[in-house]
Protein backbone atom coordinates (compact mmCIF):
# COMPACT_ATOMS: atom_id res chain seq x y z
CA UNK A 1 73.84 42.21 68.24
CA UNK A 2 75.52 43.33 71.56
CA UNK A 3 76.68 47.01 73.09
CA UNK A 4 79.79 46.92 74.41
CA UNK A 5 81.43 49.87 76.94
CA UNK A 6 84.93 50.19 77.75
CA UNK A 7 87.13 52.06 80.67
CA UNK A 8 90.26 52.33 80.53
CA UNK A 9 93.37 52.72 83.48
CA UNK A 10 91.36 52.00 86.29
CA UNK A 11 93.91 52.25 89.10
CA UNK A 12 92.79 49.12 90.69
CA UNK A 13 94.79 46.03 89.76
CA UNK A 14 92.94 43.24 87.61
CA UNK A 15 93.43 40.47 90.12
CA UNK A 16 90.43 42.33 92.22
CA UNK A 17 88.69 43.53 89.54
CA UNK A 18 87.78 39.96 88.77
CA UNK A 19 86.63 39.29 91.78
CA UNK A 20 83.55 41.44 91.26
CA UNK A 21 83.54 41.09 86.83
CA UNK A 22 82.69 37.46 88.25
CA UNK A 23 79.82 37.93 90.42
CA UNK A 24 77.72 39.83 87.55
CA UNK A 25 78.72 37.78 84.19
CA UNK A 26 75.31 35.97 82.51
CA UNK A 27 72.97 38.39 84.92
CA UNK A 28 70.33 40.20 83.64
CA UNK A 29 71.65 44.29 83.80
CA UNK A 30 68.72 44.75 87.12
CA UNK A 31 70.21 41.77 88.71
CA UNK A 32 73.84 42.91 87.91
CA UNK A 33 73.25 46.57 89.03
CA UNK A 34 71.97 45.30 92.34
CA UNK A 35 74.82 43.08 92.91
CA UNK A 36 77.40 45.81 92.28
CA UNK A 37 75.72 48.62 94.42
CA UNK A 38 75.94 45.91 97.53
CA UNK A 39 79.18 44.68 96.93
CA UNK A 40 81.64 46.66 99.25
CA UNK A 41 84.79 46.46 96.70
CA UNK A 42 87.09 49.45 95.12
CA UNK A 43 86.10 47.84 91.92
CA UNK A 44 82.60 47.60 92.15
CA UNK A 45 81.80 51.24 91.66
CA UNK A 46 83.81 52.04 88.27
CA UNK A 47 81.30 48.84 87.26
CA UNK A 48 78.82 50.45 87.75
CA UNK A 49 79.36 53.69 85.92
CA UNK A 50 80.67 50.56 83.36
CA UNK A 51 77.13 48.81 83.17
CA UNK A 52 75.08 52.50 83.11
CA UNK A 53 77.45 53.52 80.13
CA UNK A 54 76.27 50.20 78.50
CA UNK A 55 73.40 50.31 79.15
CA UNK A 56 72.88 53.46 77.64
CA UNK A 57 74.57 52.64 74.56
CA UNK A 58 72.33 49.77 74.21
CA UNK A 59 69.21 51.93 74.29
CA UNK A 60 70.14 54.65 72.33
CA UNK A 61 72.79 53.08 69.60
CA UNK A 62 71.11 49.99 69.19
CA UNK A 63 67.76 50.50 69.70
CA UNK A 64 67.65 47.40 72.19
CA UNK A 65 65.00 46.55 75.23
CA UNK A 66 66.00 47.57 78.61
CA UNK A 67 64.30 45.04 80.16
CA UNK A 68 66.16 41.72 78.29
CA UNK A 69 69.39 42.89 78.32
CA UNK A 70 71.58 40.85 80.08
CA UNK A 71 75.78 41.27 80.72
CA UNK A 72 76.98 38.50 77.78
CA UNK A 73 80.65 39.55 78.40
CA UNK A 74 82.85 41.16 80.91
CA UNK A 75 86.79 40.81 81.39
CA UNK A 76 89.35 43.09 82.85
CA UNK A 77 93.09 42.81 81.12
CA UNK A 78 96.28 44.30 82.46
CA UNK A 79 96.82 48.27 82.13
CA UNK A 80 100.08 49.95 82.31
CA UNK A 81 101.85 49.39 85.26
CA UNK A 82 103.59 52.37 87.35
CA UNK A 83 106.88 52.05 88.72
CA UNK A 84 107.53 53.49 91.93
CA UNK A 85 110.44 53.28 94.61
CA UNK A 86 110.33 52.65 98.18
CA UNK A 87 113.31 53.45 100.71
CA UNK A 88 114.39 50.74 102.63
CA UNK A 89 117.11 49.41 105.05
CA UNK A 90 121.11 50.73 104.37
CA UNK A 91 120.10 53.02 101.14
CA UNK A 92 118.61 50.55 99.23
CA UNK A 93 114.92 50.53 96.95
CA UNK A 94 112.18 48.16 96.39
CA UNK A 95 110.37 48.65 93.39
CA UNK A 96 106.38 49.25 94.23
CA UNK A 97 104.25 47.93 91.01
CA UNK A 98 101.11 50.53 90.87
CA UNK A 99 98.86 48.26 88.46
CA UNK A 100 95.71 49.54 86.17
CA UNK A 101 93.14 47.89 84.78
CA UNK A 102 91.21 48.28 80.88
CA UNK A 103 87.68 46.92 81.57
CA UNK A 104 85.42 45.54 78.63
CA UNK A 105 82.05 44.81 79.24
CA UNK A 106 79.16 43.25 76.75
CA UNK A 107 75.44 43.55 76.55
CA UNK A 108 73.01 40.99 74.75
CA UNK A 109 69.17 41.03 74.43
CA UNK A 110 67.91 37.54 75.80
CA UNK A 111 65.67 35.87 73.06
């Protein structure tokens, strides 16, 4: 059985997101919430608010211990991407890509 949590257009772009989903995966949730709170990322606080959300669905939902829980799953996939334009040289654009992020994360009790 696992609890799963889920946020969704995080306006940080997956390619640093990943960075940090990588430094918790297969850590117990203590471990993982002390990693994230001294990680000095963007992405590392909406992780945070990810892993309490879990946490808390783990608890109450599934009636699972605190205290084995560890982060089975995490992965970030694209979200929709904003176009924007920025003026350049002579009157022409360049297109600015403003890119989100959907954020799943996974719970497990160890056995």
């Amino acid at each position: 059985m696992e609890a799963r949590a889920y946020v969704k257009h995080i306006r940080i772009t997956p390619r640093k997101v990943k960075i940090v989903c990588d430094l918790i995966r297969g850590k117990d949730v203590s471990e993982a919430a002390a990693i994230l709170m001294n990680t000095r990322k963007a992405a590392s606080e909406p992780l945070i608010k990810l892993l309490k959300s879990a946490i808390a669905n783990a608890e109450n939902n599934f009636e699972m211990d605190v205290d084995r829980l560890y982060v089975s799953e995490v992965f970030v996939s694209p979200g929709p991407t904003m176009k924007r334009i920025q003026a350049r040289a002579r009157g022409s654009a360049d297109r600015l890509l403003k890119r989100s992020s959907h954020i799943t994360l996974a719970l497990k009790e160890r056995e």
